[in-house]
C-alpha atoms as a PDB file:
ATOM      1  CA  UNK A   1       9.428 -11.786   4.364  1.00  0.00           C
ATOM      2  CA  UNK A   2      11.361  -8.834   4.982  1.00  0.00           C
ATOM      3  CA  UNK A   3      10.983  -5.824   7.888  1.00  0.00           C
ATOM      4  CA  UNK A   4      10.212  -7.567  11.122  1.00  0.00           C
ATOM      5  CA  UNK A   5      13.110  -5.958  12.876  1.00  0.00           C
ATOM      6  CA  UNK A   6      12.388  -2.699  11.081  1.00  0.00           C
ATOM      7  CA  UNK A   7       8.835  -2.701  12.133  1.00  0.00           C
ATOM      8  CA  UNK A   8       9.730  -3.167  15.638  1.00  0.00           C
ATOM      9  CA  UNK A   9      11.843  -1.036  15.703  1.00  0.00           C
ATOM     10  CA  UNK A  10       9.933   1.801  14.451  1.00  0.00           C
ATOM     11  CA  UNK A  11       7.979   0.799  17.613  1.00  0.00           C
ATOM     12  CA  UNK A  12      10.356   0.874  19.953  1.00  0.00           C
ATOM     13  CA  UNK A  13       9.713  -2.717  20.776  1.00  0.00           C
ATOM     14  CA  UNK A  14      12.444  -5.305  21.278  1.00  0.00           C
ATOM     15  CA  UNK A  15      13.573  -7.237  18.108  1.00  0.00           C
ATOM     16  CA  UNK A  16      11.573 -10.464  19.111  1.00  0.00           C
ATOM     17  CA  UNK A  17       8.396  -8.999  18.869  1.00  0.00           C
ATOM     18  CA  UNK A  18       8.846  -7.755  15.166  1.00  0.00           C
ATOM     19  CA  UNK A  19       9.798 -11.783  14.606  1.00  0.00           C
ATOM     20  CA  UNK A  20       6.337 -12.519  16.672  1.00  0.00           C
ATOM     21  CA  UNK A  21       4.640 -10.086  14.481  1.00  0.00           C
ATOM     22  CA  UNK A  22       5.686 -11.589  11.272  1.00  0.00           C
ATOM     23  CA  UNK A  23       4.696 -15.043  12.404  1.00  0.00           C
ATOM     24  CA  UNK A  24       1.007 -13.801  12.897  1.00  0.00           C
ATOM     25  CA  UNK A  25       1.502 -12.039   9.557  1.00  0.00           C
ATOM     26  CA  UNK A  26       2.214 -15.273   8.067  1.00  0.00           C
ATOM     27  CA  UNK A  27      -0.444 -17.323   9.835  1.00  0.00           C
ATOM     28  CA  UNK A  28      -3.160 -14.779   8.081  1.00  0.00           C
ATOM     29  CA  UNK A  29      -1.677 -14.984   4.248  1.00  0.00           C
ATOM     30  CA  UNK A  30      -1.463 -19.172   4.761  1.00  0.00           C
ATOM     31  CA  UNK A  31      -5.373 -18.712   5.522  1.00  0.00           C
ATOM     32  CA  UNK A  32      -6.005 -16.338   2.925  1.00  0.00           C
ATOM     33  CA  UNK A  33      -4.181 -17.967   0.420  1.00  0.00           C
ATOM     34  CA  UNK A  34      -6.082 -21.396   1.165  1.00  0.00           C
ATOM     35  CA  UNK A  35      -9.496 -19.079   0.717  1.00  0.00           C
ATOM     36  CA  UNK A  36      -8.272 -17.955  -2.425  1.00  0.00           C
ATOM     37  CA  UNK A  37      -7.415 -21.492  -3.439  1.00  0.00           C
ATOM     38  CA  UNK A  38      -3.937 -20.264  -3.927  1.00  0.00           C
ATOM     39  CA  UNK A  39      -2.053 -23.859  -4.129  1.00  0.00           C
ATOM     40  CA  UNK A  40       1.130 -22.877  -3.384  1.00  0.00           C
ATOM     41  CA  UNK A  41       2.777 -20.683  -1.051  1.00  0.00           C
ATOM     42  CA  UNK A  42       6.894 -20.322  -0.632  1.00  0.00           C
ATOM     43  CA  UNK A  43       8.206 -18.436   1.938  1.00  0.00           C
ATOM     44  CA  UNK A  44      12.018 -17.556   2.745  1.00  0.00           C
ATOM     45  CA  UNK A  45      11.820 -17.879   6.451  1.00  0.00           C
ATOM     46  CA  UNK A  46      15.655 -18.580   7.254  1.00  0.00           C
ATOM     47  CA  UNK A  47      18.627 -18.093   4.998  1.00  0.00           C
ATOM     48  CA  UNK A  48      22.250 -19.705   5.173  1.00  0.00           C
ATOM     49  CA  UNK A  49      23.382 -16.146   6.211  1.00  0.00           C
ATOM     50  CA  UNK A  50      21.290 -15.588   8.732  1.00  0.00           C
ATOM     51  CA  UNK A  51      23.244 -17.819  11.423  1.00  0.00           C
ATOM     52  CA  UNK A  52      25.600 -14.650  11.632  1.00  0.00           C
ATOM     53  CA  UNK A  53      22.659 -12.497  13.650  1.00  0.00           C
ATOM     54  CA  UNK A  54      23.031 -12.075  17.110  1.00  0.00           C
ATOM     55  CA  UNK A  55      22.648 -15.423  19.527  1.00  0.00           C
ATOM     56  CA  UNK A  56      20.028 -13.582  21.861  1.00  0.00           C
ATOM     57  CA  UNK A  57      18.094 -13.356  18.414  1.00  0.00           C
ATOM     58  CA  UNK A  58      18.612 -16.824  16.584  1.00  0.00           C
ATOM     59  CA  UNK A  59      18.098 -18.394  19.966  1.00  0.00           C
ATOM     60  CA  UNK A  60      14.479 -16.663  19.964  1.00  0.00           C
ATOM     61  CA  UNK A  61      14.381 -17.273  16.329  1.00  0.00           C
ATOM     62  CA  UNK A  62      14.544 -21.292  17.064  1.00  0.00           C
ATOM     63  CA  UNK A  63      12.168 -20.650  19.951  1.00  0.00           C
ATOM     64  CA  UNK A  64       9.676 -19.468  18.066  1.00  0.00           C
ATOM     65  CA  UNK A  65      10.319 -21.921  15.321  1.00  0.00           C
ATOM     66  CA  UNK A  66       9.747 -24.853  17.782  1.00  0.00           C
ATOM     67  CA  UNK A  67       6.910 -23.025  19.126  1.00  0.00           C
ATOM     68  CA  UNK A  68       5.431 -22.464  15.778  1.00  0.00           C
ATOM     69  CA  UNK A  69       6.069 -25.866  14.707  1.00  0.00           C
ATOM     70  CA  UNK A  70       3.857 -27.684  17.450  1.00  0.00           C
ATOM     71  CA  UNK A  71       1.289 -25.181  17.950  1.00  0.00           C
ATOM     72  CA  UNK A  72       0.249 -24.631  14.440  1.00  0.00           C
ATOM     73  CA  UNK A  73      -0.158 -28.489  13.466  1.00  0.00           C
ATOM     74  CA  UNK A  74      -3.823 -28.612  14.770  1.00  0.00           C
ATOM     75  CA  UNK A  75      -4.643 -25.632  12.685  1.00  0.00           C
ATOM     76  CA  UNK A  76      -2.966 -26.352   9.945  1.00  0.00           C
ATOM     77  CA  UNK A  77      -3.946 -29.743   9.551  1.00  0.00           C
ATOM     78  CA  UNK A  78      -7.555 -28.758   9.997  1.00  0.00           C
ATOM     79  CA  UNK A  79      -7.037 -26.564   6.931  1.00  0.00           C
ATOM     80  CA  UNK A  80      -5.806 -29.397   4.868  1.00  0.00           C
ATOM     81  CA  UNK A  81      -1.994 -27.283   4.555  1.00  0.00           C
ATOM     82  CA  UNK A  82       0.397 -29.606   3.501  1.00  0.00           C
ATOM     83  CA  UNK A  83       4.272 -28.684   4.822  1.00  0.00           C
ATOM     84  CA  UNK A  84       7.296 -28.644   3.341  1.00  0.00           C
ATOM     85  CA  UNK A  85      10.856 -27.648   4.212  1.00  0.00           C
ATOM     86  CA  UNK A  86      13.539 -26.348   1.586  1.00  0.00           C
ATOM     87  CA  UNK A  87      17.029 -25.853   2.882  1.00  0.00           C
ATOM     88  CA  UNK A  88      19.163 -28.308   5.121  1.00  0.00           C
ATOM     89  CA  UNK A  89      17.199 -28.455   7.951  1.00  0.00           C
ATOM     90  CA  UNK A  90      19.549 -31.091   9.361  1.00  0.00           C
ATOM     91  CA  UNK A  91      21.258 -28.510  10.806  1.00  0.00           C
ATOM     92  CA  UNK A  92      18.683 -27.812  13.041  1.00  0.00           C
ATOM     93  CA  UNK A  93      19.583 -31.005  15.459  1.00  0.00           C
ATOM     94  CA  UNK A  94      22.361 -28.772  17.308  1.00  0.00           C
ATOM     95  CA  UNK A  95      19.409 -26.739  18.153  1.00  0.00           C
ATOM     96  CA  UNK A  96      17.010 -29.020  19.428  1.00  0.00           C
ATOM     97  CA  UNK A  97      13.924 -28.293  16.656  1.00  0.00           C
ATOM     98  CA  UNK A  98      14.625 -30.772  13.782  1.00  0.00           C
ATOM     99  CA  UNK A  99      12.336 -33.533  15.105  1.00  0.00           C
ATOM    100  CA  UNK A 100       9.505 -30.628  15.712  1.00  0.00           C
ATOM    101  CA  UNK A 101       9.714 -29.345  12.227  1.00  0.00           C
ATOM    102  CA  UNK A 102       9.922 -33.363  10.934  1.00  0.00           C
ATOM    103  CA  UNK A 103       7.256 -33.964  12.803  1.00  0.00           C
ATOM    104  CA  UNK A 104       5.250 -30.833  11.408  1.00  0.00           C
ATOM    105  CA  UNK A 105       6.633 -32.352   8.045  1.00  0.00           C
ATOM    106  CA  UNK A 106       4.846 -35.544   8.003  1.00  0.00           C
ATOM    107  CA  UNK A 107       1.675 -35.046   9.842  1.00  0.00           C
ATOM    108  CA  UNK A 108       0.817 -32.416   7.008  1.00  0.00           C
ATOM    109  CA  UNK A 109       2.362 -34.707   4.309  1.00  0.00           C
ATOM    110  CA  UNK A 110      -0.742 -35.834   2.933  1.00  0.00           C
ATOM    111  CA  UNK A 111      -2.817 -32.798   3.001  1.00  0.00           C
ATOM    112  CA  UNK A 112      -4.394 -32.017  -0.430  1.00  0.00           C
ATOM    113  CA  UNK A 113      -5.090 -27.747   0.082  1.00  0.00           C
ATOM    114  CA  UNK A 114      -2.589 -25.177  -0.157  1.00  0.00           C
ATOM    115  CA  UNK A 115       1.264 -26.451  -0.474  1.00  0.00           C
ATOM    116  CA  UNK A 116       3.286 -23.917   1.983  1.00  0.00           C
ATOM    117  CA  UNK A 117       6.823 -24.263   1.480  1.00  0.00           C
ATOM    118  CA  UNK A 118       9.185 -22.851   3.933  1.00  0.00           C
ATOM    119  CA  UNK A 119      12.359 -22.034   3.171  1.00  0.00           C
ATOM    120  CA  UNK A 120      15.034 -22.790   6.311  1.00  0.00           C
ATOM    121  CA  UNK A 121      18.888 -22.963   6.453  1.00  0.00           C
ATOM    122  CA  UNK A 122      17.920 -22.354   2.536  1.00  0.00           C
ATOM    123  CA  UNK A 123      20.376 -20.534  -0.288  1.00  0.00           C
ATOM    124  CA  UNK A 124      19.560 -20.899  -3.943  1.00  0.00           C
ATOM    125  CA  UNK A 125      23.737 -20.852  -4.495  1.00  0.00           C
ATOM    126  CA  UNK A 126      23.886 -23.953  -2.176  1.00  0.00           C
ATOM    127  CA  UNK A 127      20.693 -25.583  -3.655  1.00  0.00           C
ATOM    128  CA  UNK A 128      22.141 -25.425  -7.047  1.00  0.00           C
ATOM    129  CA  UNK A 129      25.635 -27.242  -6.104  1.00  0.00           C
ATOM    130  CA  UNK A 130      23.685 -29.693  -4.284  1.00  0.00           C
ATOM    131  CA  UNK A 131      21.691 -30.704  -7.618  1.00  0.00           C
ATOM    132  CA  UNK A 132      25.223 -30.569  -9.338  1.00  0.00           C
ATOM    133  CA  UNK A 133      26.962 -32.625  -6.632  1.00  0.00           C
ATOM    134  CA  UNK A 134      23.864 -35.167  -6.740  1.00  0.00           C
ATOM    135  CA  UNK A 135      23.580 -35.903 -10.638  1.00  0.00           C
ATOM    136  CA  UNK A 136      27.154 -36.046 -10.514  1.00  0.00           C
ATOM    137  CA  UNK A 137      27.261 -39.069  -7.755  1.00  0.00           C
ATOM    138  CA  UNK A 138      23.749 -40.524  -9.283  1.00  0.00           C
ATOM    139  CA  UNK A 139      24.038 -39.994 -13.202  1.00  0.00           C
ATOM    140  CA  UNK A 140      25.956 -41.877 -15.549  1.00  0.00           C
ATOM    141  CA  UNK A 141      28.084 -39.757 -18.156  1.00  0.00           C
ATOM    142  CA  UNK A 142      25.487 -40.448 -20.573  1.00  0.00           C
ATOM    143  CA  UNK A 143      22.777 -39.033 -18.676  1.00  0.00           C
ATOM    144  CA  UNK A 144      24.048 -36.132 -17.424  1.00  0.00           C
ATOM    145  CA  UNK A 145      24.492 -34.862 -21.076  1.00  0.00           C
ATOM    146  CA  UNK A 146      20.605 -35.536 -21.508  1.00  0.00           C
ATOM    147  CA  UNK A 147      19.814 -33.464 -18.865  1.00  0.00           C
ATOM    148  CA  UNK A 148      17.367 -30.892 -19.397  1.00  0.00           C
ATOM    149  CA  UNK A 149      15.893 -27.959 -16.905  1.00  0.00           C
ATOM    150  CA  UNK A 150      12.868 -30.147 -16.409  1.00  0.00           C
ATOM    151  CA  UNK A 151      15.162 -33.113 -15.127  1.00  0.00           C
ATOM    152  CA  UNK A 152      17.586 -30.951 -13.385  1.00  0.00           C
ATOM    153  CA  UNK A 153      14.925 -29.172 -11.567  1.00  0.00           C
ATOM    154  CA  UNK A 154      13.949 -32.482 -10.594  1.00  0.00           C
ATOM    155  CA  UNK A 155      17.508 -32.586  -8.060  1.00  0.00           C
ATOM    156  CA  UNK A 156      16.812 -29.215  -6.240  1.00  0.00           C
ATOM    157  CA  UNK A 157      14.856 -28.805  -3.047  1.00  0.00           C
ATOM    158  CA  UNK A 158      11.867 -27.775  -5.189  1.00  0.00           C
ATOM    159  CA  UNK A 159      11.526 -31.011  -7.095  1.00  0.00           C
ATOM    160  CA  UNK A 160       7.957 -31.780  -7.760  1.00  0.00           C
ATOM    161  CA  UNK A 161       6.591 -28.205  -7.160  1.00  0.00           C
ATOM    162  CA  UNK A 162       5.842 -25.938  -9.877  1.00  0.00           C
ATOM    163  CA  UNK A 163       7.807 -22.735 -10.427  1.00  0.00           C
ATOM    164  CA  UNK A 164       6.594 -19.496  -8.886  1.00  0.00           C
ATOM    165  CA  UNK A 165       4.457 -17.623 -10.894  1.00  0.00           C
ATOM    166  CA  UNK A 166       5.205 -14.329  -8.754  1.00  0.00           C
ATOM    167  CA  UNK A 167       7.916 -13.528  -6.361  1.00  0.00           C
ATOM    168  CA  UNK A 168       7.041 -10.554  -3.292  1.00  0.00           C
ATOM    169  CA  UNK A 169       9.499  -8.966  -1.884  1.00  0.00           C
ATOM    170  CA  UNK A 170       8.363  -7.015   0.955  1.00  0.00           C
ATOM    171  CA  UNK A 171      10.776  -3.924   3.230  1.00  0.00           C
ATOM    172  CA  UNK A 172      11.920  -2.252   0.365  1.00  0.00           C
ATOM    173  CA  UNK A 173      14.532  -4.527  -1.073  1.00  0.00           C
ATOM    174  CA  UNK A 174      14.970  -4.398  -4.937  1.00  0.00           C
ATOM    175  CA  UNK A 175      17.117  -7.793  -4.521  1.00  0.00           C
ATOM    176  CA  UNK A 176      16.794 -11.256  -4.701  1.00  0.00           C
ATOM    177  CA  UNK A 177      19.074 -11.959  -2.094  1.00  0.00           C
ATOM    178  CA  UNK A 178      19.866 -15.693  -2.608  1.00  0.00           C
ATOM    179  CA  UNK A 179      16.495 -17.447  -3.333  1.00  0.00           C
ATOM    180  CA  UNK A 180      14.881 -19.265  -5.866  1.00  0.00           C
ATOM    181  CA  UNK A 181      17.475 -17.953  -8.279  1.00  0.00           C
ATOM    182  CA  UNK A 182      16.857 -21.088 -11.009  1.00  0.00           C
ATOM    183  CA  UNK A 183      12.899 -21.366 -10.116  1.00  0.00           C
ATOM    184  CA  UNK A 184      12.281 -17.112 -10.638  1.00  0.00           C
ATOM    185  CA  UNK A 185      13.613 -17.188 -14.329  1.00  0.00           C
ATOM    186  CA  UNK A 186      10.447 -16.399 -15.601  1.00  0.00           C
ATOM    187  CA  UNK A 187       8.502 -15.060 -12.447  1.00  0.00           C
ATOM    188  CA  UNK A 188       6.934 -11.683 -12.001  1.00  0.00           C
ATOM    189  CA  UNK A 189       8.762 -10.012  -9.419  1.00  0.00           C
ATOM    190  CA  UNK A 190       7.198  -7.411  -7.103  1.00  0.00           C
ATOM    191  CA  UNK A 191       9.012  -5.181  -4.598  1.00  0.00           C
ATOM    192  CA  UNK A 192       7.178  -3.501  -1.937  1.00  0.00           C
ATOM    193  CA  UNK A 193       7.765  -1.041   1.087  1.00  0.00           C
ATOM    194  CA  UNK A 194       5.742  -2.686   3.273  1.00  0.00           C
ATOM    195  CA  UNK A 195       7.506  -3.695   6.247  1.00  0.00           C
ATOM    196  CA  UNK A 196       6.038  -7.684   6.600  1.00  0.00           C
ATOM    197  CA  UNK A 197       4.079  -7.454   9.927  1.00  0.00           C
ATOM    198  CA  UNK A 198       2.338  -5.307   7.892  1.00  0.00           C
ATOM    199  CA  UNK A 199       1.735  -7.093   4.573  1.00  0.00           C
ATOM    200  CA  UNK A 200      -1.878  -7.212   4.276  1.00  0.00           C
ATOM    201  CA  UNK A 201      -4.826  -9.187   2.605  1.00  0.00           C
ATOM    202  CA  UNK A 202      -5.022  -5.987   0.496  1.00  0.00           C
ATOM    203  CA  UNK A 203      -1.685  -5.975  -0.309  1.00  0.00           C
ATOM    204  CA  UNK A 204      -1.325  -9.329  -1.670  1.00  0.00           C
ATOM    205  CA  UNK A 205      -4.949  -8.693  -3.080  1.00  0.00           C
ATOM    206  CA  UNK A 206      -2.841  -5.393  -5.233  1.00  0.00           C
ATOM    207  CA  UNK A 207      -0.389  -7.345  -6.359  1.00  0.00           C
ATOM    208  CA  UNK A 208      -2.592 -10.156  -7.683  1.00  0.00           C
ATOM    209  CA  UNK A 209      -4.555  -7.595  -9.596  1.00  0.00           C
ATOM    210  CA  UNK A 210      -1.750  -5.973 -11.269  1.00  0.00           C
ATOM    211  CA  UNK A 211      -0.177  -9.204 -12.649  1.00  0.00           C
ATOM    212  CA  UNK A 212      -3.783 -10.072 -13.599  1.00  0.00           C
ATOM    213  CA  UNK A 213      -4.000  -6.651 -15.581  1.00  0.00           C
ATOM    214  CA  UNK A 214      -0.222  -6.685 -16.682  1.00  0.00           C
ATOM    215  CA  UNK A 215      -0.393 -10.460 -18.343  1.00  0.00           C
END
C-alpha cells in the first residue's frame, strides 16, 4: 500500500495525515472486497525495514495502529471480517499495541466473510528462515526430505491461506520489495501509479477486469 507520504505531501499536509488517509483507503477496499465476495485480502501494512523511519512517524504509526485496532472491531465484526496478522508481531509489546492487535485477532477469529490479512513487522526473507529454522527443530531427517511446497508452505506465516491470485502494487513501484516472495510464484502482478489514498473502487474494479480478460 504504497504513496501515503507521497500523497501528503503533494498536499502539503504533514506525513501523518497521508498514513490517516491510507487507513480510510483501506477501510473502503475491506468493504468492497466483502461486497464483491472477495475472500481474501493481504495487505503489507508494516515491513521489517520500516522501524528505520523517523520516531515522530513510527510513534504515530503505532498510534494509529492501536487506534485502528479497537475502533474497527465493531465494524469489522459486524461484517463477518475475520483478522489475521503475518509478521512477528511480538515485537509490538515494547510499544504498547500487541494485546490490541491480539485482541482484534481473536474476536474476528471465527468470522466466516472476507479473510484480511495484514502484514506487520513482516519480510518474506525472514518468513522463509523461520519455516527453515522450524522444520529443522520439528522434522525428523526423514521428513524433511519428503517435504514438498504444499507442506513447506504449511510452516510460513501464510499456512492455511491460499496463494494470491494477484499482487497490486500501488505508487509506482515496479518491485516486490520483500513480500510474499514464495506465495507470488505464480501471481499476476500489477503495478500502478496511484498513490494509495487514492486507490479506488474503480481501480481495483480495472485491475480485476484485465486479469479477467488476460486469463
Amino acid at each position: 500500500m504504497d504513496g501515503n507520504r507521497r500523497w501528503a505531501k503533494s498536499r502539503n499536509l504533514p506525513t501523518i495525515e497521508g498514513h490517516r488517509a491510507g487507513v480510510q483507503s483501506l477501510k473502503n477496499l475491506v468493504k468492497l472486497c466483502h461486497r464483491l465476495d472477495i475472500e481474501y485480502l493481504t495487505v503489507y501494512a508494516f515491513s521489517t525495514e520500516n522501524w528505520k523511519r523517523e520516531k515522530i512517524e513510527l510513534d504515530f504509526l503505532f498510534k494509529l495502529l492501536a487506534q485502528a485496532a479497537i475502533g474497527e472491531l465493531s465494524s469489522l465484526k459486524s461484517q463477518n471480517v475475520r483478522v489475521k496478522f503475518l509478521g512477528d508481531i511480538s515485537a509490538f509489546k515494547d510499544v504498547n499495541i500487541y494485546q490490541d492487535l491480539k485482541n482484534l485477532e481473536d474476536q474476528t477469529a471465527f468470522n466466516t466473510g472476507t479473510k484480511l490479512q495484514i502484514a506487520l513487522n513482516y519480510g518474506s526473507i525472514a518468513e522463509i528462515l523461520n519455516a527453515a529454522n522450524n522444520i529443522k527443530n520439528t522434522l525428523k531427517p526423514y521428513q524433511v526430505e519428503a517435504l514438498d511446497n504444499e507442506s513447506f508452505s504449511d510452516y510460513l506465516y501464510t499456512a492455511g491461506i491460499p496463494n494470491p491470485d494477484i499482487m497490486i502494487r500501488t505508487g509506482g513501484d515496479k518491485r516486490l520489495s520483500n513480500y510474499l516472495l514464495w506465495q507470488l510464484a505464480e501471481a499476476r502482478l500489477v503495478f500502478v501509479d496511484t498513490l494509495w489514498p487514492d486507490f479506488s473502487e474503480k481501480d481495483l474494479a480495472g485491475v480485476i477486469d484485465l486479469n479477467t480478460i488476460s486469463s
